[in-house]
C-alpha atoms as a PDB file:
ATOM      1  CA  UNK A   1      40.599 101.043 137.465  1.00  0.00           C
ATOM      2  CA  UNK A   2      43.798 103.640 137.769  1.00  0.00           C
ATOM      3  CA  UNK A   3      45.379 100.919 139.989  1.00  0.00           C
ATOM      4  CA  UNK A   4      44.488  98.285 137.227  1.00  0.00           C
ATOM      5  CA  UNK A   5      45.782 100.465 134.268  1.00  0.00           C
ATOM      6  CA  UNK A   6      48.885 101.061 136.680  1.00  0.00           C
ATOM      7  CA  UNK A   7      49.840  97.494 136.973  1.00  0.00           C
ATOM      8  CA  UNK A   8      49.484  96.776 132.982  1.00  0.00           C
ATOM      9  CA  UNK A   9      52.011  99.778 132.484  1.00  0.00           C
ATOM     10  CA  UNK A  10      54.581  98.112 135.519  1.00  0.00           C
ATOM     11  CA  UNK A  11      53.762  95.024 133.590  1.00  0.00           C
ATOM     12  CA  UNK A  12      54.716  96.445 129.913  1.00  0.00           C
ATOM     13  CA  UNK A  13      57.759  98.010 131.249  1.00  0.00           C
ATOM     14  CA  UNK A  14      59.336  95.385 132.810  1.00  0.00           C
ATOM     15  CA  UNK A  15      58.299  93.015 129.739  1.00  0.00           C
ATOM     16  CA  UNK A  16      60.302  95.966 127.852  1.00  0.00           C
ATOM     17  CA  UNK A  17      63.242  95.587 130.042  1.00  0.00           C
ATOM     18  CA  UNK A  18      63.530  91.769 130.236  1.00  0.00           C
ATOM     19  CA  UNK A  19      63.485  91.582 126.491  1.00  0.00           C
ATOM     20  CA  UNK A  20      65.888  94.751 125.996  1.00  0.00           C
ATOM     21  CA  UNK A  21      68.244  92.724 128.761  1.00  0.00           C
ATOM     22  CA  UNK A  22      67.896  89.394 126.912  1.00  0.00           C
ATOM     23  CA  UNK A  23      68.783  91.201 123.593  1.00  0.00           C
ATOM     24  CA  UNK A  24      71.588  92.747 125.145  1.00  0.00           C
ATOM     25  CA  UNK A  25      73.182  89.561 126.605  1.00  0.00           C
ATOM     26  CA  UNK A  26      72.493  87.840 123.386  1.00  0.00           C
ATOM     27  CA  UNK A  27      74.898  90.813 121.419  1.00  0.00           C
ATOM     28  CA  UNK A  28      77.336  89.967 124.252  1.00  0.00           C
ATOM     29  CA  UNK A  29      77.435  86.480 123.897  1.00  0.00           C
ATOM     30  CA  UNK A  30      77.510  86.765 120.018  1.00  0.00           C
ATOM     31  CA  UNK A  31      80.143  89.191 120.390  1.00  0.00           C
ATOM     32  CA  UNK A  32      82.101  87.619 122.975  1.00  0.00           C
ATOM     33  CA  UNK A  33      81.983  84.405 120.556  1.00  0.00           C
ATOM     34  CA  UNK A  34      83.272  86.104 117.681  1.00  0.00           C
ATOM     35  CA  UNK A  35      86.268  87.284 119.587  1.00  0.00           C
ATOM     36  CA  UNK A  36      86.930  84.076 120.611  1.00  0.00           C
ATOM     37  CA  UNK A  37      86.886  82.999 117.346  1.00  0.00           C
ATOM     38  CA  UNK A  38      88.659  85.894 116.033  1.00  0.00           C
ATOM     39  CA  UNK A  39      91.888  85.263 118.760  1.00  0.00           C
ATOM     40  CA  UNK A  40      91.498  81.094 117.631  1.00  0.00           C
ATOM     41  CA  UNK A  41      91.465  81.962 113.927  1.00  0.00           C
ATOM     42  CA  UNK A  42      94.500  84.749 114.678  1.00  0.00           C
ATOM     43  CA  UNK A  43      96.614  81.999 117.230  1.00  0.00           C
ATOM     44  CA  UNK A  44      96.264  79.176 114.215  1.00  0.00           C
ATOM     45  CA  UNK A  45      97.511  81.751 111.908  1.00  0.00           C
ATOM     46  CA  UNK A  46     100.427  82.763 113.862  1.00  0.00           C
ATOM     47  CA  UNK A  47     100.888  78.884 114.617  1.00  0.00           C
ATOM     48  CA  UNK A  48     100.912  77.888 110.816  1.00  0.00           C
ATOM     49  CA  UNK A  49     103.851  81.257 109.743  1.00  0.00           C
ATOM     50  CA  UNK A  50     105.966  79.623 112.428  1.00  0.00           C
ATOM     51  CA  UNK A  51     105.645  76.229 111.176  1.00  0.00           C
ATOM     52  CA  UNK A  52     106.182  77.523 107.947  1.00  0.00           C
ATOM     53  CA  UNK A  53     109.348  79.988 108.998  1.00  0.00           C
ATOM     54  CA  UNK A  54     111.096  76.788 110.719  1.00  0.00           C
ATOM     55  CA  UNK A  55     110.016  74.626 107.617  1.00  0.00           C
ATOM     56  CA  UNK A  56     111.994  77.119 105.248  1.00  0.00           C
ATOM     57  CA  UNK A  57     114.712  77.700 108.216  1.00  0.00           C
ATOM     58  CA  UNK A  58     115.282  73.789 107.703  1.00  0.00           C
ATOM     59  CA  UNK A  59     115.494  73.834 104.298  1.00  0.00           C
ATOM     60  CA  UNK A  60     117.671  76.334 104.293  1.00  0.00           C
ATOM     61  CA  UNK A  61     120.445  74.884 106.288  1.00  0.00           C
ATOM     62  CA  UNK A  62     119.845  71.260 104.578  1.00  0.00           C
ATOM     63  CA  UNK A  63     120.845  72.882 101.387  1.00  0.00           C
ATOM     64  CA  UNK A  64     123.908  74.577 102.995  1.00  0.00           C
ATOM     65  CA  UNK A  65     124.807  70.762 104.707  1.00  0.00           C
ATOM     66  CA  UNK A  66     124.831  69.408 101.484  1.00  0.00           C
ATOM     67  CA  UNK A  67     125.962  72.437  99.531  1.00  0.00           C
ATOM     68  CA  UNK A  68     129.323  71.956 102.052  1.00  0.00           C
ATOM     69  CA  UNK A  69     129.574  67.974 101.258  1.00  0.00           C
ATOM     70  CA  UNK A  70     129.846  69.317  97.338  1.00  0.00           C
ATOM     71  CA  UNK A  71     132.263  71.899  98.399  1.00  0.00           C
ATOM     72  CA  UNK A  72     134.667  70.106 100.193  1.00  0.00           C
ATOM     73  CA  UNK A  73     134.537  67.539  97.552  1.00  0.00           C
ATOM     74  CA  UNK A  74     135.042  69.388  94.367  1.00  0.00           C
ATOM     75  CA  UNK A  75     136.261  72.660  95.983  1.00  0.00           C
ATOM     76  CA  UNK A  76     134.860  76.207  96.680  1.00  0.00           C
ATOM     77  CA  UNK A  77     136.153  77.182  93.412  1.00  0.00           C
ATOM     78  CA  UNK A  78     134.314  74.779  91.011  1.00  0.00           C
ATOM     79  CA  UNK A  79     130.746  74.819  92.350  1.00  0.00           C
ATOM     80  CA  UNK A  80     128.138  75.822  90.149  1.00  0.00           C
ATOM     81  CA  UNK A  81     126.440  79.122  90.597  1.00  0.00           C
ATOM     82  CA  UNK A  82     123.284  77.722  92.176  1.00  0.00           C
ATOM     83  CA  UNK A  83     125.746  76.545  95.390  1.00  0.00           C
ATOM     84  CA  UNK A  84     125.732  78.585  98.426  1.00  0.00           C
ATOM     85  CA  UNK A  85     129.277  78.898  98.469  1.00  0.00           C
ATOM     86  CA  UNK A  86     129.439  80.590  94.528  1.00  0.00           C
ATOM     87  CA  UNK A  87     130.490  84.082  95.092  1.00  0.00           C
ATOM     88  CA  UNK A  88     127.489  85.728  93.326  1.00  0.00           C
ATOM     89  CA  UNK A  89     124.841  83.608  95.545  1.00  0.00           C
ATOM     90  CA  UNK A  90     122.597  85.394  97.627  1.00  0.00           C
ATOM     91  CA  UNK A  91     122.325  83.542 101.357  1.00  0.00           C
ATOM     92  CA  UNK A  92     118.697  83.691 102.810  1.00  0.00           C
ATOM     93  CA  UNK A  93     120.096  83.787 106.360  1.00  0.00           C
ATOM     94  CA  UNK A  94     119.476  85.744 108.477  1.00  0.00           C
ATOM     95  CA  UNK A  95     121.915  88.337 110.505  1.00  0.00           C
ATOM     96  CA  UNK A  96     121.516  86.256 113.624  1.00  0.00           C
ATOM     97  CA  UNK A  97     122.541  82.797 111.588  1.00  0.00           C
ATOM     98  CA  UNK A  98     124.868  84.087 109.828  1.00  0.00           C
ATOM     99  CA  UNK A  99     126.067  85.194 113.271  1.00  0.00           C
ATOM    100  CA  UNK A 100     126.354  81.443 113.959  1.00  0.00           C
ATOM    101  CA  UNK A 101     129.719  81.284 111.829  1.00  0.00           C
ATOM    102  CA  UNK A 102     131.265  84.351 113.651  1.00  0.00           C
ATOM    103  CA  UNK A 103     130.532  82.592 117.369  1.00  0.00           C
ATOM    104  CA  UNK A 104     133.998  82.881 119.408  1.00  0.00           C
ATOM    105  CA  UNK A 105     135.623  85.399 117.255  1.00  0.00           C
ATOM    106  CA  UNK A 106     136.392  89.438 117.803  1.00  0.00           C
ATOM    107  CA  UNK A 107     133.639  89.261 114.661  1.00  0.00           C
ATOM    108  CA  UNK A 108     130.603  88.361 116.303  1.00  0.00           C
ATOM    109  CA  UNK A 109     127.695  90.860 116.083  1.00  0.00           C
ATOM    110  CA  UNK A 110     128.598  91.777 112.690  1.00  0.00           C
ATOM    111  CA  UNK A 111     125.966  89.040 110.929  1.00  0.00           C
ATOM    112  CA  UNK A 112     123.621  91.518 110.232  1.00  0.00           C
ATOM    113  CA  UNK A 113     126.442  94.045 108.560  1.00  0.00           C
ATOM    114  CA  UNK A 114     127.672  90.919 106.560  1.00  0.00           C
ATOM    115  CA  UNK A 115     123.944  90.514 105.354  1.00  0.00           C
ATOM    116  CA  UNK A 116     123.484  94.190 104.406  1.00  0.00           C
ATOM    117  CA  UNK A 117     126.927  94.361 102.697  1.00  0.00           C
ATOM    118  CA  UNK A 118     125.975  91.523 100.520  1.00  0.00           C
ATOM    119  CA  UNK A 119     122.513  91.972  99.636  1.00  0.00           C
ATOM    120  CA  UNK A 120     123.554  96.097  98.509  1.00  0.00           C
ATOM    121  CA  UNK A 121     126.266  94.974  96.557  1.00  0.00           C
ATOM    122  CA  UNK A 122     124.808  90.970  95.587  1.00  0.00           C
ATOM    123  CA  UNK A 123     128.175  89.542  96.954  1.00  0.00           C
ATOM    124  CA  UNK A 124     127.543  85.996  99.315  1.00  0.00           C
ATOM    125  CA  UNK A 125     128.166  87.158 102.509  1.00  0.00           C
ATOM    126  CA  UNK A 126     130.301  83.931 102.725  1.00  0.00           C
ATOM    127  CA  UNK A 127     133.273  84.999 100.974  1.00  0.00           C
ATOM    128  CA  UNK A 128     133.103  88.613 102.883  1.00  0.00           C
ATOM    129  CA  UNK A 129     132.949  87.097 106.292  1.00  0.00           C
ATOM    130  CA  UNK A 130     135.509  84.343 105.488  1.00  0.00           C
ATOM    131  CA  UNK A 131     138.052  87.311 103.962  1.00  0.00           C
ATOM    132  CA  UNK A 132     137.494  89.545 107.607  1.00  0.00           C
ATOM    133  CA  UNK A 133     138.434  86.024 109.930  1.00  0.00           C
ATOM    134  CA  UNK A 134     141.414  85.321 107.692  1.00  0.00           C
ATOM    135  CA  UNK A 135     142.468  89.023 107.800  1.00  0.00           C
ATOM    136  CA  UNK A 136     141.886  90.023 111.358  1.00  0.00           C
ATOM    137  CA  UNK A 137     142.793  86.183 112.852  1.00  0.00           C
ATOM    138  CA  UNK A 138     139.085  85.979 113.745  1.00  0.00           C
ATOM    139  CA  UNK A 139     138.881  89.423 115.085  1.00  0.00           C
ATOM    140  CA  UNK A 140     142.042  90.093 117.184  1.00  0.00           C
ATOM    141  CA  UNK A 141     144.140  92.282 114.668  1.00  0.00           C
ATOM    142  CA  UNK A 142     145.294  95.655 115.626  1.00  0.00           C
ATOM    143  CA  UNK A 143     143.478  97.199 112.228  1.00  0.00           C
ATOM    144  CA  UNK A 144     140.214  95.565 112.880  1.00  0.00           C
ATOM    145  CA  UNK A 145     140.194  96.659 116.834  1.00  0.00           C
ATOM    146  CA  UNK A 146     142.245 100.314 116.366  1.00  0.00           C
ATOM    147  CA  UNK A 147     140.999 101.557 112.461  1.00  0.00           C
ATOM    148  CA  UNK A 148     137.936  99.109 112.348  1.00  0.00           C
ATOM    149  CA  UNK A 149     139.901  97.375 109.368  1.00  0.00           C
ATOM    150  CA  UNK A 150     138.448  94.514 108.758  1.00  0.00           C
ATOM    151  CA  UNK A 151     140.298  92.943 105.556  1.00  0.00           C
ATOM    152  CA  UNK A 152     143.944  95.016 105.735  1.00  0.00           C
ATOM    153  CA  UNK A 153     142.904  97.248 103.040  1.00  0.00           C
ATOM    154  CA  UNK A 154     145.210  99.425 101.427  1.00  0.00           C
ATOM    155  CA  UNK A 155     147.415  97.531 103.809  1.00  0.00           C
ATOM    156  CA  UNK A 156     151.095  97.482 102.142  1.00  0.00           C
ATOM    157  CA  UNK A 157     153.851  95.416 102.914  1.00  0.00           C
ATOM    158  CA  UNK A 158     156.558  97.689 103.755  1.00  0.00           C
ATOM    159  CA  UNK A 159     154.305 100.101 106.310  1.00  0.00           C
ATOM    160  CA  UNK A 160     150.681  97.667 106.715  1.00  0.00           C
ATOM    161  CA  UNK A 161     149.917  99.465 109.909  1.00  0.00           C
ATOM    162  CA  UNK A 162     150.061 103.028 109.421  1.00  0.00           C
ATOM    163  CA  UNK A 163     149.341 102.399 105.536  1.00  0.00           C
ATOM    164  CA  UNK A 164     146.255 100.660 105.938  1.00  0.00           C
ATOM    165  CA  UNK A 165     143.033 102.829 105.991  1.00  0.00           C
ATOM    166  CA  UNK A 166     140.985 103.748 109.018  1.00  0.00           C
ATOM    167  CA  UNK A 167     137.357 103.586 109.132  1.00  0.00           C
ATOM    168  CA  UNK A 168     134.118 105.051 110.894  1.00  0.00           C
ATOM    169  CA  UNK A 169     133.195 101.860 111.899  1.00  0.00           C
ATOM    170  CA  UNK A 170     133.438  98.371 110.823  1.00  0.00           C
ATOM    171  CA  UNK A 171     130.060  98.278 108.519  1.00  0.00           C
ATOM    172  CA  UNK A 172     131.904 100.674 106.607  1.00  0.00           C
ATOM    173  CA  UNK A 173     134.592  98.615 105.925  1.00  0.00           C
ATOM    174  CA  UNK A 174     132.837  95.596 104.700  1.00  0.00           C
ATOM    175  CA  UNK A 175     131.001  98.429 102.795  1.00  0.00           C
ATOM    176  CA  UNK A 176     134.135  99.392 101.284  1.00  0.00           C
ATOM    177  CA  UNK A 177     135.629  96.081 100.376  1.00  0.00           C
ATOM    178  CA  UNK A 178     132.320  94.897  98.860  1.00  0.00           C
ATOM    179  CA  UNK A 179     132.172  97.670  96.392  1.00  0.00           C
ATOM    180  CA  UNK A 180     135.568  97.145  95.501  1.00  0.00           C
ATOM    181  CA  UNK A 181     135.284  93.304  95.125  1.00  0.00           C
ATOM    182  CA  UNK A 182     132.320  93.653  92.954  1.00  0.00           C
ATOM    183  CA  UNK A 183     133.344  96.341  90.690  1.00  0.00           C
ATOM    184  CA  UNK A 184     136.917  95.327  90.150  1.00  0.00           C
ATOM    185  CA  UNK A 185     137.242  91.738  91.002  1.00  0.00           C
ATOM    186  CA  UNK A 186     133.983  89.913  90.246  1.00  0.00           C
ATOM    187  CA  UNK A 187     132.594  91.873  87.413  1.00  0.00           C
ATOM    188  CA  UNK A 188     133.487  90.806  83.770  1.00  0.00           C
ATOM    189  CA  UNK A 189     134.269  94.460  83.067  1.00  0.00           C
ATOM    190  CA  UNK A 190     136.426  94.929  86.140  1.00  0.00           C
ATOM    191  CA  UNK A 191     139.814  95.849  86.166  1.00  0.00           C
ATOM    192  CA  UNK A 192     141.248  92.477  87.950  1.00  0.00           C
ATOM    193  CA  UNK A 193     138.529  89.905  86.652  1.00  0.00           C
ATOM    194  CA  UNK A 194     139.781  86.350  86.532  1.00  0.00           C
ATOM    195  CA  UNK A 195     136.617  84.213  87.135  1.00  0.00           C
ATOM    196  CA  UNK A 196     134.015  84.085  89.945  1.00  0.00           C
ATOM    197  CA  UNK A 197     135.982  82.201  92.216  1.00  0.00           C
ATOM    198  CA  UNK A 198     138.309  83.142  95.593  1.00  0.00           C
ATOM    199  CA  UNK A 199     141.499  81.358  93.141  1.00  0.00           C
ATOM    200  CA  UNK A 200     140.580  84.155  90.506  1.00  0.00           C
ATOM    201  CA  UNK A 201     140.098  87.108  93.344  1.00  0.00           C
ATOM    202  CA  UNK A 202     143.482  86.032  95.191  1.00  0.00           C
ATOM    203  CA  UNK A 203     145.888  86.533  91.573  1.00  0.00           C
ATOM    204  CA  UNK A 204     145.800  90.135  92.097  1.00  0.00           C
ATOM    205  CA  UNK A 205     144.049  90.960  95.429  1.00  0.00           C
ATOM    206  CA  UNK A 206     146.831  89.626  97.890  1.00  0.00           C
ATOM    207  CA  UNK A 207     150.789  89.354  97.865  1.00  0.00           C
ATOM    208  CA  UNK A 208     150.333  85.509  99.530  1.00  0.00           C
ATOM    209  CA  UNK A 209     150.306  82.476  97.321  1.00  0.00           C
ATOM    210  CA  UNK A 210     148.107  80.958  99.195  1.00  0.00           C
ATOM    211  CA  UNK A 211     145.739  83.629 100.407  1.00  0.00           C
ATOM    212  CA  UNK A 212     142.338  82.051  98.083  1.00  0.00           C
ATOM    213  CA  UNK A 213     143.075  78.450 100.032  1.00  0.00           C
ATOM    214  CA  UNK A 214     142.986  80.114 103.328  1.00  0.00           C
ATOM    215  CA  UNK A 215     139.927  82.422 102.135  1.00  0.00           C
ATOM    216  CA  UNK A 216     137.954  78.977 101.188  1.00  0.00           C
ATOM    217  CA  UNK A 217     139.339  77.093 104.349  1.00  0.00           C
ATOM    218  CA  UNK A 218     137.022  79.986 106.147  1.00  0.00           C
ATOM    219  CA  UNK A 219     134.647  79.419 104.108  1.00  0.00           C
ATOM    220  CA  UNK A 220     133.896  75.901 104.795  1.00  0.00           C
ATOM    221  CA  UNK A 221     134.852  76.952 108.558  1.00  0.00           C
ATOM    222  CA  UNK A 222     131.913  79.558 108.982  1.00  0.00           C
ATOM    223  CA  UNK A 223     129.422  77.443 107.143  1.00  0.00           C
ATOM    224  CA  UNK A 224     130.312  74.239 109.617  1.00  0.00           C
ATOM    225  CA  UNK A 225     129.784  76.351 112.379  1.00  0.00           C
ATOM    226  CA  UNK A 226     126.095  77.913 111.363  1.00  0.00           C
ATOM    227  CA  UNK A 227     125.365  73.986 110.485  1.00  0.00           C
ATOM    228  CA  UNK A 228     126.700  73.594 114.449  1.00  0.00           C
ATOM    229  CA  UNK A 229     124.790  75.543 116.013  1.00  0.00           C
ATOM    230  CA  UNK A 230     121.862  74.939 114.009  1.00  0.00           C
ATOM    231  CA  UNK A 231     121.433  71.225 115.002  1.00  0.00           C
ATOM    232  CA  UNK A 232     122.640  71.977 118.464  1.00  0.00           C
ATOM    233  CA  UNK A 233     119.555  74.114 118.787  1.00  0.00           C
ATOM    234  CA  UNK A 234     116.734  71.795 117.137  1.00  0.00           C
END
């Protein structure tokens, strides 16, 4: 009878266990299929934002192809202020493309500087990046490599060297320039307002004639090159 009652018990228990291990694999399984459904639901997420980043990455630079075409037809000074080359226009590149434009000059690395610049002070990082190439002959100048003097401010004919101003680094240059740009230049209360255009800038920023052509000629030469690179890399 004890030997009997004894075998029921062994029995019970390992009925106990079975069910306790079959329970237990069950929660694994279940588990281990959420995961797997968590890290699929997670990948097609992550899948769809990079579809969507190169989606707005494209439209980006279709608008700047065909914001060029207008430009170079009609002129950096008469597009409307919706064009990526309008002075006021915020550019939703990125450092690194903006980067694109500088490629083969003293200039490159500075994108994301250009981008900071501009956003702090709303200026398009266009017309700051083509002013630095024109004044430093695409990086190369004295100023730009010994005072981190990127646009020959305060620069004067008779003495530019030693007259020009010498700064910390070249972010604070473009930093500099902005500020002044924006307050005096392309603000309707600013001292030297004469439109929202490089033609209206040049009348009393520079001593050359021709110094708002060359400005725009950079222009449409850093936007060419971002458009470049671009396709090259599609």
């Amino acid at each position: 009878m004890k030997v009997r009652n004894s075998i029921k018990k062994l029995i019970c228990t390992a009925a106990i266990l079975t069910l306790g291990i079959t329970l237990a694999n069950t929660k694994s399984f279940a588990g281990s299929k959420d995961k797997k459904d968590l890290m699929y639901y997670g990948l097609q997420k992550i899948n769809a934002e990079t579809y969507n980043l190169r989606d707005m990455k494209k439209e980006r630079f279709d608008k700047l192809d065909k914001d060029l075409d207008k430009a170079i037809e009609i002129g950096c000074d008469n597009v409307n202020s919706k064009s990526y080359f309008y002075l006021l226009q915020d550019m939703p590149f990125t450092g690194s493309e903006l980067d694109y434009g500088l490629a083969d000059t003293g200039l490159y690395g500075l994108g994301q500087d250009f981008k900071d610049v501009s956003e702090k002070y709303g200026i398009n990082p266009l017309l700051l990046m083509a002013m630095a190439k024109h004044e430093t002959g695409n990086g190369t100048s004295d100023l730009f490599r010994e005072k981190n003097n990127l646009f020959g401010f305060n620069a004067i004919d008779h003495d530019p060297y030693n007259m020009a101003s010498k700064f910390k680094d070249p972010k604070d240059s473009i930093d500099t320039v902005a500020k002044h740009l924006k307050e005096e230049y392309l603000d309707k209360n600013g001292t030297y307002f004469n439109g929202v255009s490089a033609k209206g800038i040049g009348t009393s920023y520079a001593s050359d004639p021709e110094w708002s052509q060359k400005v725009n000629s950079m222009m449409i030469e850093i936007a060419d090159k971002m458009l470049e690179t671009y396709k090259a890399g599609q």
